[in-house]
C-alpha atoms as a PDB file:
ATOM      1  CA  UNK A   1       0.000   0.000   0.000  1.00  0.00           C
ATOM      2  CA  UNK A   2       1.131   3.420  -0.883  1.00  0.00           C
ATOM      3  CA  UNK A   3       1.421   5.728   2.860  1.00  0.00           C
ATOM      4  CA  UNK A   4      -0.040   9.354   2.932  1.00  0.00           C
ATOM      5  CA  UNK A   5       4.088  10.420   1.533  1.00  0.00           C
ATOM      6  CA  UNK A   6       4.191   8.738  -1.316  1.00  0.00           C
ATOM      7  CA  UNK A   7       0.183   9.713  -3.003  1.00  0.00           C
ATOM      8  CA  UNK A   8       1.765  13.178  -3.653  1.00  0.00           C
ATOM      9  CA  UNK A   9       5.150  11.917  -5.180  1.00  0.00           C
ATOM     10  CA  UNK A  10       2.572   9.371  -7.283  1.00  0.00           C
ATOM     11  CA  UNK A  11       0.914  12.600  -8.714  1.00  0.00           C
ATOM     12  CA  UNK A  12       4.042  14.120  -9.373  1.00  0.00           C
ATOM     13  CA  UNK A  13       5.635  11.364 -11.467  1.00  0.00           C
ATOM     14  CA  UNK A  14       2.253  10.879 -13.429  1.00  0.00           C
ATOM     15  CA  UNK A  15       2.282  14.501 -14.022  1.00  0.00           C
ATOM     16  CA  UNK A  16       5.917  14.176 -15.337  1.00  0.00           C
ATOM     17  CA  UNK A  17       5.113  10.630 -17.409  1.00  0.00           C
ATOM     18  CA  UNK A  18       2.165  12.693 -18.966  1.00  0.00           C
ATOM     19  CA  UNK A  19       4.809  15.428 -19.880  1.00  0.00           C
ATOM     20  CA  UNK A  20       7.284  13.946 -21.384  1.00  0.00           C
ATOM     21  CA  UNK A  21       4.571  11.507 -23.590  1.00  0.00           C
ATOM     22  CA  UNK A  22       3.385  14.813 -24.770  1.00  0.00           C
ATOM     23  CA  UNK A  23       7.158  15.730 -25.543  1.00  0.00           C
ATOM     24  CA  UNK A  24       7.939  12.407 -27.479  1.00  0.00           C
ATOM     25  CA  UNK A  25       4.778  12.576 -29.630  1.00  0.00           C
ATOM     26  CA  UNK A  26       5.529  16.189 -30.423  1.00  0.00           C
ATOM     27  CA  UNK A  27       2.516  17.530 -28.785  1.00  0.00           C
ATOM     28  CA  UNK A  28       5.007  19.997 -26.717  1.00  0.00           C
ATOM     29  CA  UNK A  29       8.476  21.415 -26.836  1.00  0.00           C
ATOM     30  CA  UNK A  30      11.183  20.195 -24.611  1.00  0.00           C
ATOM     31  CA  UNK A  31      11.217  23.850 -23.576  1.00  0.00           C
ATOM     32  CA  UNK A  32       7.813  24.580 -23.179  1.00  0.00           C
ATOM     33  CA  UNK A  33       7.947  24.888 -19.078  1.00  0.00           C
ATOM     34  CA  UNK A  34      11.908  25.824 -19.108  1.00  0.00           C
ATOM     35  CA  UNK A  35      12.544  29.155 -17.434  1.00  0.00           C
ATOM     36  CA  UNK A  36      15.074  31.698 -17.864  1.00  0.00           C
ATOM     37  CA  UNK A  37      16.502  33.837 -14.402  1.00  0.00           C
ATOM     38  CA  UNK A  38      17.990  36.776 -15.183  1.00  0.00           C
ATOM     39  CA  UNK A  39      22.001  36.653 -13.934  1.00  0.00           C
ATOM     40  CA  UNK A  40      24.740  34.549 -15.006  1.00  0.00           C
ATOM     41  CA  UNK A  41      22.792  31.102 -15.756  1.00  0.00           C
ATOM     42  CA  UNK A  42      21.517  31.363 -19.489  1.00  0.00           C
ATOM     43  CA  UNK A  43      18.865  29.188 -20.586  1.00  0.00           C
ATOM     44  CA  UNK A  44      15.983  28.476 -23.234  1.00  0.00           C
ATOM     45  CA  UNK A  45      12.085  29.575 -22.328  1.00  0.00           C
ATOM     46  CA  UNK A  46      11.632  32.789 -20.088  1.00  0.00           C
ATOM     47  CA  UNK A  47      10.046  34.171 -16.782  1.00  0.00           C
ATOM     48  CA  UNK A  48      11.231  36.828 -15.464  1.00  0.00           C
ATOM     49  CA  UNK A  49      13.067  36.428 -12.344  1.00  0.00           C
ATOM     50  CA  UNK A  50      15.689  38.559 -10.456  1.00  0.00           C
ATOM     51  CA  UNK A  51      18.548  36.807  -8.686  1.00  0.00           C
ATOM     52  CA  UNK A  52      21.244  38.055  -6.756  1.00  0.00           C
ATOM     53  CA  UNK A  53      24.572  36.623  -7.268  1.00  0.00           C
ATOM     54  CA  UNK A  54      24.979  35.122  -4.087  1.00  0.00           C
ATOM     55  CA  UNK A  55      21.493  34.292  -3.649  1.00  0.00           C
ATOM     56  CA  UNK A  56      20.645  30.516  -2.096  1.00  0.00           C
ATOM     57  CA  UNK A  57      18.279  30.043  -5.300  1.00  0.00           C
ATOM     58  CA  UNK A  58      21.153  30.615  -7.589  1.00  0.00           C
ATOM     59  CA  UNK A  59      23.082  28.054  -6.065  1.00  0.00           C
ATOM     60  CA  UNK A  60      21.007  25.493  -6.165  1.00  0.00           C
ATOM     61  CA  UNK A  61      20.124  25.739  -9.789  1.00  0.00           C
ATOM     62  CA  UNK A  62      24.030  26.231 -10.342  1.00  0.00           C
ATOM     63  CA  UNK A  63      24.293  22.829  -8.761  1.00  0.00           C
ATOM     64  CA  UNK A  64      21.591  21.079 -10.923  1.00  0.00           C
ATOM     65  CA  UNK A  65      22.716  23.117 -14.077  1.00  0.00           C
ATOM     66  CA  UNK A  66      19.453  25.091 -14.486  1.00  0.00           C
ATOM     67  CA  UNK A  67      19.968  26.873 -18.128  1.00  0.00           C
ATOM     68  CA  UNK A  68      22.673  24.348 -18.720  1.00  0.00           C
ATOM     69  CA  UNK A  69      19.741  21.474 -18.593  1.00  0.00           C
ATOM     70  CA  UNK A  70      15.956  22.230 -19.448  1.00  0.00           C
ATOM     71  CA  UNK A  71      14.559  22.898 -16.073  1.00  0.00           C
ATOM     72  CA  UNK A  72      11.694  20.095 -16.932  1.00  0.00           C
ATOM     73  CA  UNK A  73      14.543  17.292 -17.212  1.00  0.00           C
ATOM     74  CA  UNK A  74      15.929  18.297 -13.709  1.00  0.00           C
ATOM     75  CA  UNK A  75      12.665  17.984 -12.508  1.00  0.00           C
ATOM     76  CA  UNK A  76      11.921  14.776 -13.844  1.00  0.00           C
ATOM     77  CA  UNK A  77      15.284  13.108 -12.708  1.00  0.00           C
ATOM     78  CA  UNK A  78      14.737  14.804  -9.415  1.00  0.00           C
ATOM     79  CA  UNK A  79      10.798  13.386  -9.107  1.00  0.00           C
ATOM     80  CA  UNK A  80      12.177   9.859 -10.341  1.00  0.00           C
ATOM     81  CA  UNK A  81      14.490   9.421  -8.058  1.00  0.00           C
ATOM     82  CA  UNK A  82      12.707  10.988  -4.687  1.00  0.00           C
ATOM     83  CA  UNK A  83       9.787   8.359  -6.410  1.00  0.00           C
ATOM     84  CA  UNK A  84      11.801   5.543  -6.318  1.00  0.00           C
ATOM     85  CA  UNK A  85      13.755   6.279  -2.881  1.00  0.00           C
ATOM     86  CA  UNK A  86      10.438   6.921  -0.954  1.00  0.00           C
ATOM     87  CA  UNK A  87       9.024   3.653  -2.228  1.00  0.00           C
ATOM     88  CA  UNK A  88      12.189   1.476  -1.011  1.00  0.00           C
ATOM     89  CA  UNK A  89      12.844   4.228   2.164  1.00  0.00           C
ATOM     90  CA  UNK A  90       9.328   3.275   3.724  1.00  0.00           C
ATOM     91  CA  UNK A  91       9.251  -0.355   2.403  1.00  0.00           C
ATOM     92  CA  UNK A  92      12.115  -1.280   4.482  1.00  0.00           C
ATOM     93  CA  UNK A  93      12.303   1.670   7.239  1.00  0.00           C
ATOM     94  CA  UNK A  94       8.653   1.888   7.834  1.00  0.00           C
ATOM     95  CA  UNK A  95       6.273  -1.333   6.558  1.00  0.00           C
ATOM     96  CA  UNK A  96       3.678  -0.243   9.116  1.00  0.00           C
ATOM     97  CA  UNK A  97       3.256   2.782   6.614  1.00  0.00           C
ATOM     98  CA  UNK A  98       3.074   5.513   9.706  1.00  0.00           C
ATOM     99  CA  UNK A  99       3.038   8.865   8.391  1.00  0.00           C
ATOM    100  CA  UNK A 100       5.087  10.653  11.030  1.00  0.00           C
ATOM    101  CA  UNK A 101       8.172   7.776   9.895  1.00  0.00           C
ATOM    102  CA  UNK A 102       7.143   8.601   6.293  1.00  0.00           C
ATOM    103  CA  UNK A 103       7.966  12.145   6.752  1.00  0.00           C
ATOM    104  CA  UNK A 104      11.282  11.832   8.955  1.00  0.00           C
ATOM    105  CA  UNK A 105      12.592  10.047   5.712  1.00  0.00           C
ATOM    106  CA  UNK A 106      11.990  12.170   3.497  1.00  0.00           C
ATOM    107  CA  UNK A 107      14.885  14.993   4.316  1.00  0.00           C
ATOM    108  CA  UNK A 108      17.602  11.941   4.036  1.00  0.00           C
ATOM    109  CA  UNK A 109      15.206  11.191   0.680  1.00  0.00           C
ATOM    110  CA  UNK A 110      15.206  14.861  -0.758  1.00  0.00           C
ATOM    111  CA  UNK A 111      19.078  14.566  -0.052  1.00  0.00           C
ATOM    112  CA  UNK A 112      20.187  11.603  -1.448  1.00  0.00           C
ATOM    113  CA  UNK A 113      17.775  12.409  -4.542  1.00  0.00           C
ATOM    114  CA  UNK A 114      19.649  15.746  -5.044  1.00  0.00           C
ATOM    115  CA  UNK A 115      22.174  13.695  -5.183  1.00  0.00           C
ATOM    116  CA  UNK A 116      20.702  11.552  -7.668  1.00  0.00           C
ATOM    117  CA  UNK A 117      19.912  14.282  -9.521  1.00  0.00           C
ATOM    118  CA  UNK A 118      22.988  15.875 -10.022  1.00  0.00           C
ATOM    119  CA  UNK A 119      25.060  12.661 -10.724  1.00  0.00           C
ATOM    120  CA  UNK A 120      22.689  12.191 -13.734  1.00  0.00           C
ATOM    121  CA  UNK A 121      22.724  15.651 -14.817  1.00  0.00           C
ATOM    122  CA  UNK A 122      25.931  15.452 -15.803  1.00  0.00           C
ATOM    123  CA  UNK A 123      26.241  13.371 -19.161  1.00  0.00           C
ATOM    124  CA  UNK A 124      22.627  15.773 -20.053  1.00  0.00           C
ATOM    125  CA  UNK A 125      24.729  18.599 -19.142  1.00  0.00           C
ATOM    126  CA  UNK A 126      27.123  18.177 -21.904  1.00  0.00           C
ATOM    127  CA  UNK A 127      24.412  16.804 -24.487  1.00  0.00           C
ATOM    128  CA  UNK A 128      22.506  20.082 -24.065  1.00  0.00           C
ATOM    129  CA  UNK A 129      25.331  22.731 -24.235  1.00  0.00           C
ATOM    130  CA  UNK A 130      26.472  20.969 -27.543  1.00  0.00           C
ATOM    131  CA  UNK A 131      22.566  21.395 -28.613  1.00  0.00           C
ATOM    132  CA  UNK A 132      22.872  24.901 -27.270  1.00  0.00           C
ATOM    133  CA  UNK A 133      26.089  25.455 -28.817  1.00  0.00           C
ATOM    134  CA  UNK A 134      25.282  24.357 -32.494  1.00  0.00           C
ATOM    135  CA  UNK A 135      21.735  25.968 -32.629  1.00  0.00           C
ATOM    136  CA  UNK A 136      23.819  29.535 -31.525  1.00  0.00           C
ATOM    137  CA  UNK A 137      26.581  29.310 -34.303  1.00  0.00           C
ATOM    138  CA  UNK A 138      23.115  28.799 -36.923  1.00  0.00           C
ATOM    139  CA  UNK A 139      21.926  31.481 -35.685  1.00  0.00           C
ATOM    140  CA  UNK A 140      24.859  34.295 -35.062  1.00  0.00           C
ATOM    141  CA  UNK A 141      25.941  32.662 -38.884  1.00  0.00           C
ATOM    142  CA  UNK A 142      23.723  34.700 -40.744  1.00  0.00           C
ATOM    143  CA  UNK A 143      23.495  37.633 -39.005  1.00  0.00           C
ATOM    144  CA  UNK A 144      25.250  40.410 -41.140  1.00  0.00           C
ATOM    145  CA  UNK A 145      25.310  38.148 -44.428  1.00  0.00           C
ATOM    146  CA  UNK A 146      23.176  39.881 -48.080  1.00  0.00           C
ATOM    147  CA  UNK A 147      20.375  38.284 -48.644  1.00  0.00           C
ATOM    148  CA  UNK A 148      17.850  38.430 -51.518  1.00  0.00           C
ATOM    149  CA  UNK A 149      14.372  39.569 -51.013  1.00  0.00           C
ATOM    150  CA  UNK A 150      11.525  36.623 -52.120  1.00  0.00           C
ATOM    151  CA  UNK A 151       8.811  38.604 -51.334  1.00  0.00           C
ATOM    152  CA  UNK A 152       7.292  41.966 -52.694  1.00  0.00           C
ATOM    153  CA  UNK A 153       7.240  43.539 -49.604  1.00  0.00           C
ATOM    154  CA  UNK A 154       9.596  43.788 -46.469  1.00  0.00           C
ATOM    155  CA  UNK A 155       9.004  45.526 -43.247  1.00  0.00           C
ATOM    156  CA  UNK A 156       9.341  44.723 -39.523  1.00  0.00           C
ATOM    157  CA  UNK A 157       6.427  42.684 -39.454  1.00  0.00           C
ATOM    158  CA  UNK A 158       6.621  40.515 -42.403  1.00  0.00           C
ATOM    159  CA  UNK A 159       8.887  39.397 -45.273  1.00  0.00           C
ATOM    160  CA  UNK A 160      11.144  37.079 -46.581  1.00  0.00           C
ATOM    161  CA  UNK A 161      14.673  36.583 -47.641  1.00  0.00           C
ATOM    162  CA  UNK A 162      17.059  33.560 -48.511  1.00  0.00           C
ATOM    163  CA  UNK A 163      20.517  33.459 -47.841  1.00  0.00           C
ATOM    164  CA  UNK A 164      23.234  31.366 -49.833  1.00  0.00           C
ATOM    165  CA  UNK A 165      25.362  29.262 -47.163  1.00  0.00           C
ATOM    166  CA  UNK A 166      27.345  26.293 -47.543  1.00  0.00           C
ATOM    167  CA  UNK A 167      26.341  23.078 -46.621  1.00  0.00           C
ATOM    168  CA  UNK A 168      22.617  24.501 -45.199  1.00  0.00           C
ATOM    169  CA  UNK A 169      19.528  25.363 -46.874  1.00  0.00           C
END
């Protein structure tokens, strides 16, 4: 039987499953629920968020590499794992399913899933900043470059124009 700790962390990891389902049948963007905090981390998706450089918040996204990482894939390594501890942390710790035990273990749980977390972060961490890295250099490429005009009118609302590069369209 699930205790009273574990519904909530049940909720959270069908919420997640849900997400990334709609992410693999292309329903949703892998950055549709990323955020963006102003400061030294960059990152895909925005909301606006002020953080002082030697803010606690800043550290702990430094140390799960928010803006490095989509903030949805930390999350969903972090949910996993806190999942999967709680489970086996009350299966073996407390079998009688009490929830005052349930909730004792979950500050060694939230630990050893940051833990977790940031172990598995790591080989994502250098997957997306080579995404991040190539989509940049297309981008910053053409910027400066002639173009020719394909449409019959231009302004800062609307128009078209191709660019010759090699080896791209």
């Amino acid at each position: 039987s699930l205790s009273l700790i574990n519904i909530p962390l049940t909720v959270a990891l069908g919420v997640m499953a849900l997400y990334w389902f709609s992410v693999i049948i292309g329903a949703i963007d892998i950055n549709a629920l990323d955020v963006d905090f102003d400061g030294n981390i960059d990152g895909d998706g925005s909301v606006d968020m002020d953080v002082d450089s030697g803010s606690f918040l800043k550290g702990i996204l430094q140390f799960f590499n928010v803006g490095e990482i989509p903030i949805m894939a930390v999350f969903s390594i972090f949910i996993l794992s806190l999942w999967a501890i709680a489970i086996n942390l009350n299966h073996f710790f407390n079998p009688e399913s009490y929830v005052l035990p349930a909730m004792a273990l979950l500050i060694p749980n939230i630990l050893i899933s940051s833990i977790v977390t940031k172990v598995c972060n790591y080989p994502l961490r250098k997957l997306f900043n080579a995404l991040n890295r190539q989509d940049s250099l297309d981008q910053s490429s053409i910027i400066g470059e002639t173009c020719i005009v394909t449409t019959s009118e231009v302004n800062t609302s609307s128009g078209q124009a191709e660019i010759r590069r090699e080896g791209g369209p």
